[in-house]
N, C-alpha and C. Protein backbone atom coordinates (compact mmCIF):
# COMPACT_ATOMS: atom_id res chain seq x y z
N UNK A 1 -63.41 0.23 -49.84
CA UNK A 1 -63.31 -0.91 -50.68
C UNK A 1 -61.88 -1.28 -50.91
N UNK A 2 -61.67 -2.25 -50.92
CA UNK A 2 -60.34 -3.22 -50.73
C UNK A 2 -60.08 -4.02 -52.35
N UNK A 3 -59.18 -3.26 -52.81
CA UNK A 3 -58.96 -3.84 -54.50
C UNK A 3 -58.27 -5.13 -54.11
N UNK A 4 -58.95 -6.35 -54.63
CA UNK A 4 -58.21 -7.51 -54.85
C UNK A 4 -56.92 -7.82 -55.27
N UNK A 5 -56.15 -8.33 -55.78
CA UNK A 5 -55.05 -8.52 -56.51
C UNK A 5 -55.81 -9.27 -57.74
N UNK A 6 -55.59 -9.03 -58.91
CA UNK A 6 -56.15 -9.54 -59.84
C UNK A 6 -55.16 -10.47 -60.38
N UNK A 7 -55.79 -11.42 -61.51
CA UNK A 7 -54.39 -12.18 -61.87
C UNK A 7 -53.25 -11.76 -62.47
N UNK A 8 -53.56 -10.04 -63.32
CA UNK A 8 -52.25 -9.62 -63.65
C UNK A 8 -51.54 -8.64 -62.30
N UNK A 9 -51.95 -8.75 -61.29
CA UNK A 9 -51.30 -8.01 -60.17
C UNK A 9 -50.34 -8.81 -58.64
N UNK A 10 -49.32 -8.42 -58.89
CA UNK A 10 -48.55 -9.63 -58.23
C UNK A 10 -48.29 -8.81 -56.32
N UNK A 11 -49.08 -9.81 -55.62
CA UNK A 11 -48.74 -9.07 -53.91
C UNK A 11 -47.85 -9.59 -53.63
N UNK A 12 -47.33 -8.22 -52.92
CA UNK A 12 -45.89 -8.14 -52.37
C UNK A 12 -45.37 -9.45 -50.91
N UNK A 13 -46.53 -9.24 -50.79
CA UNK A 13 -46.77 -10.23 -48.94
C UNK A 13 -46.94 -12.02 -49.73
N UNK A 14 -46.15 -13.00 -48.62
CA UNK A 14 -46.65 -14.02 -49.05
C UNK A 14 -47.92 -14.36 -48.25
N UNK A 15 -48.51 -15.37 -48.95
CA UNK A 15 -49.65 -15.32 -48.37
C UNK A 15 -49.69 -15.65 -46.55
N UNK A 16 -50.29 -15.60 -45.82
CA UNK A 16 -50.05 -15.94 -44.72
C UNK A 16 -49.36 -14.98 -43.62
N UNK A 17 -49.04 -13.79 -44.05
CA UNK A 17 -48.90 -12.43 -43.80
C UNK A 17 -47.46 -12.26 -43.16
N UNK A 18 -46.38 -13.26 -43.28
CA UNK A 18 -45.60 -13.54 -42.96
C UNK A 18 -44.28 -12.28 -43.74
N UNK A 19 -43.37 -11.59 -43.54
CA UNK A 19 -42.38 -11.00 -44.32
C UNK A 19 -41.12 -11.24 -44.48
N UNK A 20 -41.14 -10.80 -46.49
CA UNK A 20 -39.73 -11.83 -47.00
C UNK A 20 -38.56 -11.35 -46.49
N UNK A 21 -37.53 -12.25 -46.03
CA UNK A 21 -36.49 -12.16 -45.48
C UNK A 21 -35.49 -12.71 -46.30
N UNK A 22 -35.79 -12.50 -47.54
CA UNK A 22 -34.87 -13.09 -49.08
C UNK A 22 -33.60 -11.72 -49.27
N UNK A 23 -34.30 -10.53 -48.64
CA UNK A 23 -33.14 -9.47 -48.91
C UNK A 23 -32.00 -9.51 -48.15
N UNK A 24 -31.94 -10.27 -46.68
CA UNK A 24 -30.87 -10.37 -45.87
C UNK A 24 -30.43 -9.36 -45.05
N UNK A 25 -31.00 -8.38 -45.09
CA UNK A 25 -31.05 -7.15 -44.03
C UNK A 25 -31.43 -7.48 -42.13
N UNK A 26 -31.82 -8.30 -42.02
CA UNK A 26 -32.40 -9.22 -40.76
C UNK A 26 -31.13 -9.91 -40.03
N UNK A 27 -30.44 -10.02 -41.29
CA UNK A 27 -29.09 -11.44 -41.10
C UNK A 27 -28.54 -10.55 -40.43
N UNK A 28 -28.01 -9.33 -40.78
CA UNK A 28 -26.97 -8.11 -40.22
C UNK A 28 -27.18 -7.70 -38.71
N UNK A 29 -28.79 -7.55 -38.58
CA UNK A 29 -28.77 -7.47 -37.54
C UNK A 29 -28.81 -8.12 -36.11
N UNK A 30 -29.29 -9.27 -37.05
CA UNK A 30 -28.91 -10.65 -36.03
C UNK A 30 -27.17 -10.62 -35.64
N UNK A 31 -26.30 -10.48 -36.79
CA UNK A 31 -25.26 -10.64 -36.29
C UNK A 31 -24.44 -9.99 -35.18
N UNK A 32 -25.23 -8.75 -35.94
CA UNK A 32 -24.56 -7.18 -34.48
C UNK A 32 -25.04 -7.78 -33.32
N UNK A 33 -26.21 -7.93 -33.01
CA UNK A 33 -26.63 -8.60 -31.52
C UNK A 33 -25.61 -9.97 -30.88
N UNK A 34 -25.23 -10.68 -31.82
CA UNK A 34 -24.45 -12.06 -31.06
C UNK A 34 -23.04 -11.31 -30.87
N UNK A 35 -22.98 -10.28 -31.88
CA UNK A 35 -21.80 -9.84 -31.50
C UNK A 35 -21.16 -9.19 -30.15
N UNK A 36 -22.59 -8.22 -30.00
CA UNK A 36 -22.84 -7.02 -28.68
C UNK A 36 -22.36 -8.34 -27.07
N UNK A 37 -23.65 -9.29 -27.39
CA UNK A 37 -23.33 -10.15 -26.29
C UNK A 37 -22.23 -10.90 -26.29
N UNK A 38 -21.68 -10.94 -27.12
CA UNK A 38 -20.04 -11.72 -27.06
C UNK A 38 -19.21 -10.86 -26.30
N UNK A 39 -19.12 -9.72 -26.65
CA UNK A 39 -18.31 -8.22 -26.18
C UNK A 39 -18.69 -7.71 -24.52
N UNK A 40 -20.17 -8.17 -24.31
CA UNK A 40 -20.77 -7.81 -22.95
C UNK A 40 -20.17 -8.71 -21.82
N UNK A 41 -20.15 -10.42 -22.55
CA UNK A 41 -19.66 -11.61 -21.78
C UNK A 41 -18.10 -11.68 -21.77
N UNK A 42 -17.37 -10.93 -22.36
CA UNK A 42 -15.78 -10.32 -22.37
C UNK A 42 -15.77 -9.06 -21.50
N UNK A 43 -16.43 -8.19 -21.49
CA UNK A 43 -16.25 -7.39 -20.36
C UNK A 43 -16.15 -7.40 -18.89
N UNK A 44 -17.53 -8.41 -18.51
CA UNK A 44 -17.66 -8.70 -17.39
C UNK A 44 -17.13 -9.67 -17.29
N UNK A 45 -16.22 -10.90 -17.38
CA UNK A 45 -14.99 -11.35 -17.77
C UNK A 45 -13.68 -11.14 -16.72
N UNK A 46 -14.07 -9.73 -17.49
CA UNK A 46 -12.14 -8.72 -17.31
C UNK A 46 -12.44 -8.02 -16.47
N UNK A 47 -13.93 -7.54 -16.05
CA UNK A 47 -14.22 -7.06 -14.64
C UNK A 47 -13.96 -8.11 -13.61
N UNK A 48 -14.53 -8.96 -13.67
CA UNK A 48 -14.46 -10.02 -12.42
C UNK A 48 -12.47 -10.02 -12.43
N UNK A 49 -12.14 -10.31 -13.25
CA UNK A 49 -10.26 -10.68 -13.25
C UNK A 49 -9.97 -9.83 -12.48
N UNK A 50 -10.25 -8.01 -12.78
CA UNK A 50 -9.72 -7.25 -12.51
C UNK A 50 -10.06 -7.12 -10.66
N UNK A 51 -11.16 -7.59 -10.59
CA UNK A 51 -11.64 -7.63 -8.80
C UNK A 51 -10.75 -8.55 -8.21
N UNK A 52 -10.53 -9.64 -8.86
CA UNK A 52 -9.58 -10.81 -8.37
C UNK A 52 -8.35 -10.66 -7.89
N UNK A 53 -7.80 -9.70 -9.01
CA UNK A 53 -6.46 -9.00 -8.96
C UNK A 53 -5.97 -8.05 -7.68
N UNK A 54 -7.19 -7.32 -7.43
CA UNK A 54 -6.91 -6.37 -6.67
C UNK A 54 -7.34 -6.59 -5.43
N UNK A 55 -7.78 -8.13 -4.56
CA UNK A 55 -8.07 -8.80 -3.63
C UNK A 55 -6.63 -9.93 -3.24
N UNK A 56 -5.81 -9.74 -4.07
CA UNK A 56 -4.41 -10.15 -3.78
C UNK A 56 -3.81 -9.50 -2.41
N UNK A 57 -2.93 -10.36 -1.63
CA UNK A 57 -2.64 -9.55 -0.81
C UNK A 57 -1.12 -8.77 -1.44
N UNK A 58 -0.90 -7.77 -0.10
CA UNK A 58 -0.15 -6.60 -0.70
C UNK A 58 -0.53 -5.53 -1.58
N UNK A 59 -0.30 -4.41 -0.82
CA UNK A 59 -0.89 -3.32 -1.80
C UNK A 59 0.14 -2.98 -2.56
N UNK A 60 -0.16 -2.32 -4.44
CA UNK A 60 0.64 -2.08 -5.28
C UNK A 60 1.42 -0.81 -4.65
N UNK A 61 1.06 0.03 -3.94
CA UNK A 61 1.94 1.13 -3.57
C UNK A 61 2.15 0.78 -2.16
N UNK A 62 3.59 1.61 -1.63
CA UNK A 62 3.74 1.71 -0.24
C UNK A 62 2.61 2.43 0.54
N UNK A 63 2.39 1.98 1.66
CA UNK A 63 2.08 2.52 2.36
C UNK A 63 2.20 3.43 3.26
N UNK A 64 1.67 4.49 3.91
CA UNK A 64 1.78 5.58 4.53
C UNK A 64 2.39 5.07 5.87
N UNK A 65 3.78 6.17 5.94
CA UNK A 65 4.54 5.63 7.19
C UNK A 65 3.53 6.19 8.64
N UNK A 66 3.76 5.40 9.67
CA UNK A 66 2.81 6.06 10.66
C UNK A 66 3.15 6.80 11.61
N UNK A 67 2.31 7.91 11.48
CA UNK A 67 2.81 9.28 12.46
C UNK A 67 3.48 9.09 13.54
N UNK A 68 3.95 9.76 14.09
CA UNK A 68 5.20 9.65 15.45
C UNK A 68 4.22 10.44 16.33
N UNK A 69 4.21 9.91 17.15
CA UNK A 69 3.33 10.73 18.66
C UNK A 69 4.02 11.04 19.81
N UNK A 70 4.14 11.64 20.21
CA UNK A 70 4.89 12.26 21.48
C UNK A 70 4.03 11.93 22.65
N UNK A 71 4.90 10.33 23.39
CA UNK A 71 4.32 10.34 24.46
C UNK A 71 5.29 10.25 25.58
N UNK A 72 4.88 11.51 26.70
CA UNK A 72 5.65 11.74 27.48
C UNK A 72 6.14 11.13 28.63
N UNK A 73 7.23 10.96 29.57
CA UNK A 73 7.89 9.64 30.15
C UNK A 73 6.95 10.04 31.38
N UNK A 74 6.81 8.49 31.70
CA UNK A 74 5.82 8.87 33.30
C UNK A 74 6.69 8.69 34.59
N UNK A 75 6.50 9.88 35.39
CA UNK A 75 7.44 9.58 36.49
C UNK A 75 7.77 8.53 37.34
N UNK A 76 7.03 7.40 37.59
CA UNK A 76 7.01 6.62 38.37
C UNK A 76 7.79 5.57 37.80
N UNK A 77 7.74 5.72 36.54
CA UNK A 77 8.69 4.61 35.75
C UNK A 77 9.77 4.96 35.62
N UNK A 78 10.35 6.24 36.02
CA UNK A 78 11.55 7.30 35.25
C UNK A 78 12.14 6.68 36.69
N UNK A 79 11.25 6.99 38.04
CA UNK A 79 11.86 6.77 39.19
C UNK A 79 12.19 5.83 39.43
N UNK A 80 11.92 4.38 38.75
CA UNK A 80 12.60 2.70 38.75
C UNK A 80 13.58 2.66 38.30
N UNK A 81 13.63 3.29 36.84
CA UNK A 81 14.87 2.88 36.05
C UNK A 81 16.02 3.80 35.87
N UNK A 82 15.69 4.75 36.55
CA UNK A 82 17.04 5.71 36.97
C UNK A 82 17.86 5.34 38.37
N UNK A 83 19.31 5.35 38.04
CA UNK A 83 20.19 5.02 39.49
C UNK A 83 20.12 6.06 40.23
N UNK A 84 20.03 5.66 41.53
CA UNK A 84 20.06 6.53 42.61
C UNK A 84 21.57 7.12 42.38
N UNK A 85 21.18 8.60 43.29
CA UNK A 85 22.64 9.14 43.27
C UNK A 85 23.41 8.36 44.62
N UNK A 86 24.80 8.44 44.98
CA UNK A 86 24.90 8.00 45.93
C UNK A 86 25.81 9.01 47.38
N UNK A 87 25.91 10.42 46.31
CA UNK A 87 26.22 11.36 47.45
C UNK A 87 24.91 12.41 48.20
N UNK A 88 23.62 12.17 47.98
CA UNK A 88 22.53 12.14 48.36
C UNK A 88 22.12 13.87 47.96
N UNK A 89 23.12 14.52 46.98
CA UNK A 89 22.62 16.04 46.63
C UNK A 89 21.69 15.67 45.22
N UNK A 90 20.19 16.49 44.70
CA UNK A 90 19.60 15.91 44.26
C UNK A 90 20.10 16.95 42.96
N UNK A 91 20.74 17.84 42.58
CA UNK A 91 20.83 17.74 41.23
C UNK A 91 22.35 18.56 40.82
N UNK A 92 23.14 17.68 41.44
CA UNK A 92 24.75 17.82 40.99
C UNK A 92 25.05 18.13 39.92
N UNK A 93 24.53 17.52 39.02
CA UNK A 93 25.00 17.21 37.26
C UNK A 93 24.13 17.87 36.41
N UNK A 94 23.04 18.49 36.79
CA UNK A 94 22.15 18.89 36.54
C UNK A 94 22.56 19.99 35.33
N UNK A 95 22.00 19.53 33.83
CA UNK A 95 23.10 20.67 33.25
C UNK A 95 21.62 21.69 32.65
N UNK A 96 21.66 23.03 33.36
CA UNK A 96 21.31 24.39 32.95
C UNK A 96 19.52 23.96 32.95
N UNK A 97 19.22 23.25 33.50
CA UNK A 97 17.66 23.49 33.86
C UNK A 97 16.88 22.50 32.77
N UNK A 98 17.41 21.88 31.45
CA UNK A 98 16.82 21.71 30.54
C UNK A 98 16.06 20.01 31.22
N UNK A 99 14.50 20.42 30.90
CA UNK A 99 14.02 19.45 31.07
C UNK A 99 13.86 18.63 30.10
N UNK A 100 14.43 17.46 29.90
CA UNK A 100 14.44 16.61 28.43
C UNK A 100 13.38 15.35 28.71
N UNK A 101 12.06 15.69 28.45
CA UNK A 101 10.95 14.54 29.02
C UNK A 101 11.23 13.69 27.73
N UNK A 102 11.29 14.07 26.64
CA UNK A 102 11.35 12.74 25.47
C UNK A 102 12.18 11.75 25.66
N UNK A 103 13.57 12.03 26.08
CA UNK A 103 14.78 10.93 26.49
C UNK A 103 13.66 10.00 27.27
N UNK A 104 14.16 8.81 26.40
CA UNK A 104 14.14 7.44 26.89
C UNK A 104 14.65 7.00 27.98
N UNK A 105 14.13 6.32 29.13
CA UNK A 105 14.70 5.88 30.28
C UNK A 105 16.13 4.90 30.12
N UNK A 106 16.23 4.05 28.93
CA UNK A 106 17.32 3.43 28.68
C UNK A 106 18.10 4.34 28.20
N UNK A 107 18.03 4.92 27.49
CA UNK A 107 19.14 6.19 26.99
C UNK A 107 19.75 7.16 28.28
N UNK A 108 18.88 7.32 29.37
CA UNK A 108 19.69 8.29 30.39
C UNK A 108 20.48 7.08 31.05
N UNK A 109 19.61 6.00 31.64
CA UNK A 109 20.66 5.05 32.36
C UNK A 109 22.07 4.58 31.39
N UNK A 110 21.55 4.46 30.80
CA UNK A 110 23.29 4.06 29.71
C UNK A 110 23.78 5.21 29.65
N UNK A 111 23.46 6.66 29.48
CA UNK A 111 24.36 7.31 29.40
C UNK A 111 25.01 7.74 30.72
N UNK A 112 25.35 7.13 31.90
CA UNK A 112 25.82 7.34 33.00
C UNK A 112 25.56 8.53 33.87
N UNK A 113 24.17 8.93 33.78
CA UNK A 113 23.53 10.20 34.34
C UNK A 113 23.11 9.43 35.69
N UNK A 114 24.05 10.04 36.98
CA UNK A 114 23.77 10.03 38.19
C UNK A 114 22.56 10.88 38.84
N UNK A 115 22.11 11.29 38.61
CA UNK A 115 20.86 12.44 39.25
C UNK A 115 19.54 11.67 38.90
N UNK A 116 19.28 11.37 40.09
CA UNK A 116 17.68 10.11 40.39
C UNK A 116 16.78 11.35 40.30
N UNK A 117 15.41 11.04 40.28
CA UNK A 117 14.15 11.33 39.64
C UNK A 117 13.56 11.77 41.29
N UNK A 118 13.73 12.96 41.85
CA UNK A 118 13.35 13.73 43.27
C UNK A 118 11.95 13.31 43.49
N UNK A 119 12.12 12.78 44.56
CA UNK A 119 10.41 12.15 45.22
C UNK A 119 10.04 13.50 45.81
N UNK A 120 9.87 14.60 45.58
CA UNK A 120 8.97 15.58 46.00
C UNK A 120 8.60 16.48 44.28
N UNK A 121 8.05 17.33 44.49
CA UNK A 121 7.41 18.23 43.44
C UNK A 121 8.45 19.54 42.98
N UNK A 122 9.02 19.24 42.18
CA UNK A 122 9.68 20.24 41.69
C UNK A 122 8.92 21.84 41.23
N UNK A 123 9.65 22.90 42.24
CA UNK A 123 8.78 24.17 41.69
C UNK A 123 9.42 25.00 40.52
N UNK A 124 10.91 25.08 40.54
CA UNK A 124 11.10 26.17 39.57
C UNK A 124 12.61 25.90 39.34
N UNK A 125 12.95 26.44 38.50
CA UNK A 125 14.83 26.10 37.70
C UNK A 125 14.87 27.87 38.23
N UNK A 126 16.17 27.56 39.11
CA UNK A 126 16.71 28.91 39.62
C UNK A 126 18.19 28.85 38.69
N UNK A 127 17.81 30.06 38.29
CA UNK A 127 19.19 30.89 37.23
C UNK A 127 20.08 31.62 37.60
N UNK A 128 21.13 31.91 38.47
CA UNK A 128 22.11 32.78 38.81
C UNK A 128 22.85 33.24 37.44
N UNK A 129 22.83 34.68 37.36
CA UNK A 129 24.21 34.87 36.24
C UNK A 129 24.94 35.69 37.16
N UNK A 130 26.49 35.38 37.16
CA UNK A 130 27.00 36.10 37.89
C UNK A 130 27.95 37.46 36.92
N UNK A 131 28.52 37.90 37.33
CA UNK A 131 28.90 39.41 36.32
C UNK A 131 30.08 38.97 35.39
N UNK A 132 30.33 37.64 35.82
CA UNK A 132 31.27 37.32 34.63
C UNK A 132 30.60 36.69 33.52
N UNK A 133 28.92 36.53 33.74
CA UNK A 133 28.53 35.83 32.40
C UNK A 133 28.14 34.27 32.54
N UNK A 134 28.87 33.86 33.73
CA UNK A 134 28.48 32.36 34.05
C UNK A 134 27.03 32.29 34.45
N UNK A 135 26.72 31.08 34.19
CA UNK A 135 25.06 30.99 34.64
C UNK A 135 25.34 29.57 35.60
N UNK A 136 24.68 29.51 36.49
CA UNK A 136 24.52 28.60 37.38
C UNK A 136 22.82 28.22 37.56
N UNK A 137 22.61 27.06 37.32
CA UNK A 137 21.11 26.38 37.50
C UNK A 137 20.87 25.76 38.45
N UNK A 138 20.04 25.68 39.40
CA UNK A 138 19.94 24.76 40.57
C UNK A 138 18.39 24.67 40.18
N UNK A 139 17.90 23.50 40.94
CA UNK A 139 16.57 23.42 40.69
C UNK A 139 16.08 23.34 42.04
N UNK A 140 14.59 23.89 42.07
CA UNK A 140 14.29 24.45 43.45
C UNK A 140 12.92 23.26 43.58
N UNK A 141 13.00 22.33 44.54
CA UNK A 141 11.64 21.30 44.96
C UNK A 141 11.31 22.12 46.06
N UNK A 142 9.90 21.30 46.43
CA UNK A 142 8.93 21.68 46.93
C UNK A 142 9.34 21.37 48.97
N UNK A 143 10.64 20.46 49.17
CA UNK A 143 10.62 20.39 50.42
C UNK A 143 12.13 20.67 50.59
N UNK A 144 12.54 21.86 49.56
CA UNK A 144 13.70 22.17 50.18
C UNK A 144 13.88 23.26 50.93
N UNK A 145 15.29 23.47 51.13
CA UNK A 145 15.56 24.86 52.30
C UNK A 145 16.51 26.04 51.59
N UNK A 146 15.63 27.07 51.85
CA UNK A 146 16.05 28.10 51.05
C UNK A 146 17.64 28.44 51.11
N UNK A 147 17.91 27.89 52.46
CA UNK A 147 19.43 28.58 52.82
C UNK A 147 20.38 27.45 52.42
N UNK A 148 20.10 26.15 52.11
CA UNK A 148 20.94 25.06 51.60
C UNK A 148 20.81 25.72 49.71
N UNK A 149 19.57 25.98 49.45
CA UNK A 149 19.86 26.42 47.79
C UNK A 149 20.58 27.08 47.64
N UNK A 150 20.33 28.35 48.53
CA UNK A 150 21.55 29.62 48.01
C UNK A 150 23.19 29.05 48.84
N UNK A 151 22.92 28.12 49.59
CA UNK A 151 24.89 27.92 49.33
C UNK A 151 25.46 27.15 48.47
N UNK A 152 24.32 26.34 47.95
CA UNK A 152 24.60 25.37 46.48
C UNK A 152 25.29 26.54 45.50
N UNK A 153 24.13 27.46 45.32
CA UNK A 153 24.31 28.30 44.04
C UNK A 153 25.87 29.00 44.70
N UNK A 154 26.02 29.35 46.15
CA UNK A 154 26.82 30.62 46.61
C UNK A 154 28.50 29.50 46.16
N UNK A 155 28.45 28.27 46.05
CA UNK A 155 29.62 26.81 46.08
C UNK A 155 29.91 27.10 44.19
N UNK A 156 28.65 26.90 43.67
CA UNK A 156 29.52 27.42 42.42
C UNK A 156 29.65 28.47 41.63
N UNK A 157 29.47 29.21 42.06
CA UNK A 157 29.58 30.80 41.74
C UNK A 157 29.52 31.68 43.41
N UNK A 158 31.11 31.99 43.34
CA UNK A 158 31.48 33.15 44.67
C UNK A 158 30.52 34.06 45.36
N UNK A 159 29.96 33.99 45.87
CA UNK A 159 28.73 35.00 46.41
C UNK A 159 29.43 35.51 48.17
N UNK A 160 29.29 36.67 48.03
CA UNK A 160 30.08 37.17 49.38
C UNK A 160 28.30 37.07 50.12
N UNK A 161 28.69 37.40 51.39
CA UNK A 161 27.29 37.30 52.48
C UNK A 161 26.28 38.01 52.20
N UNK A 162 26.14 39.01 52.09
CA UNK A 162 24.83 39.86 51.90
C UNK A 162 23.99 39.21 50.73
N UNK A 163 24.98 39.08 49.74
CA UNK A 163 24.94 38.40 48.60
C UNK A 163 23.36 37.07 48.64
N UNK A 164 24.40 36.20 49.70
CA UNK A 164 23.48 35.19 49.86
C UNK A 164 22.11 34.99 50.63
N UNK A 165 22.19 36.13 51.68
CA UNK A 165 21.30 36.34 52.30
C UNK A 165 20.01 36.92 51.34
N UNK A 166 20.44 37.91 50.60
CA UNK A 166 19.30 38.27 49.78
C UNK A 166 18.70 37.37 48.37
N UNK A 167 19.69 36.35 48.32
CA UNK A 167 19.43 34.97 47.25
C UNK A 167 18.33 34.40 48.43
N UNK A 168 18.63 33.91 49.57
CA UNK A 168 18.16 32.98 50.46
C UNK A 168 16.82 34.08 50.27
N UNK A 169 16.35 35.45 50.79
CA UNK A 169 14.80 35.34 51.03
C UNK A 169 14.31 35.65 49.19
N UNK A 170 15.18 35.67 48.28
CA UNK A 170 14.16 35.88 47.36
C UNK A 170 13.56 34.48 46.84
N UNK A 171 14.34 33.32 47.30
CA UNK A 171 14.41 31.98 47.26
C UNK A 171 13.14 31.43 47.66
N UNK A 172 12.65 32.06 49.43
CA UNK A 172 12.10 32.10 50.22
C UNK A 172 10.74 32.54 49.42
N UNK A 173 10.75 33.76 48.86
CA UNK A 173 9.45 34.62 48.33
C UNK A 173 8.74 33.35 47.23
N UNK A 174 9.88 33.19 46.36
CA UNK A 174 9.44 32.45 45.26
C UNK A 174 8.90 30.93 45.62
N UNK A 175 9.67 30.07 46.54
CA UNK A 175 8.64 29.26 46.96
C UNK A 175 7.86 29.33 47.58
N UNK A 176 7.19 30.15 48.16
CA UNK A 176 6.53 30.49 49.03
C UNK A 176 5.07 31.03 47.73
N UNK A 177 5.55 31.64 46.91
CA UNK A 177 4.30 32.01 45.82
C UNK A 177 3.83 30.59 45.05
N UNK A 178 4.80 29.54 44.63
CA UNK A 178 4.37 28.42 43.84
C UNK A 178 3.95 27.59 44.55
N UNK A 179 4.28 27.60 46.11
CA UNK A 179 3.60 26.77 46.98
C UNK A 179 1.42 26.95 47.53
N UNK A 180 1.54 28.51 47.11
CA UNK A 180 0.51 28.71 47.08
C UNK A 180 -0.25 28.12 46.31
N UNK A 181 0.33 28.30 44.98
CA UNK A 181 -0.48 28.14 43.80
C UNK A 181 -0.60 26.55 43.38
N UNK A 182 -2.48 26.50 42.89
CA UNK A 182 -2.67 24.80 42.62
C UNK A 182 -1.98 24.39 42.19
């Protein structure tokens, strides 16, 4: 059973089941909400700016310098742009065996390096030390003659005969093993 409201009993509800909004507690929270979306439509805002910004060209930091690669000189090009020698011995100047593949082809021609780029296959850097300590380098190709190397080497460092004879077959042995080999 459902007590009426009598005439001395006053209901809280207006009629029509509707609720009073005379206390203003409703207002507050209406406001926080226009507020939230004001703050949401400022964010994404300053997001979009900030995408804008950073679609500029130029990057804010330097960039990473780019690695150096070692690429080595190809013979056929070494053999264009190097001067021929013109006393026809192939490595006169030749200083101590060092093979310098990084030098630049313009850097040897400017630096007045006479010794052209040998059209046969180079086998091995021959080392003489003689007992005074001197070292003598000749370089040994693939179509030379054992007995012209050892008088190269015997021309700059004194070698009496036996001397050279036993330079000439060990000369002999050693090309004779790299010639074997692939």
């Amino acid at each position: 059973m459902e007590a009426e409201p009598g005439p001395g009993r006053r209901c809280c509800c207006k009629p029509g089941g509707r609720l009073d909004m005379s206390h203003g507690f409703v207002h507050h929270i209406r406001r926080n909400q226009i507020a939230r979306d004001n703050y949401d439509k400022k964010m994404k805002q300053a997001a979009k700016e900030k995408v804008r910004r950073r679609l500029t060209p130029g990057p804010t930091r330097p960039r990473k310098p780019d690695q150096q690669v070692y690429l080595p000189r190809r013979r056929c090009e070494a053999r264009l742009s190097r001067p021929v020698a013109s006393t026809g011995s192939r490595d006169t100047n030749f200083p101590a065996c060092s093979l310098d593949y990084g030098e630049s082809s313009e850097s040897s021609s400017s630096s007045g390096s006479s010794d052209p780029e040998p059209p046969s296959l180079q086998l091995f850097c021959l080392e003489y030390e003689a007992d005074s300590g001197e070292v003598t380098s000749v370089i040994v190709y693939q179509d030379d003659d054992p007995g012209r190397v050892s008088e190269k080497v015997s021309a700059r460092t004194p070698l009496d005969a036996p001397m050279r004879e036993a330079l000439k077959i060990r000369i002999q042995e050693e090309m004779a093993k790299r010639r074997s080999r692939p």
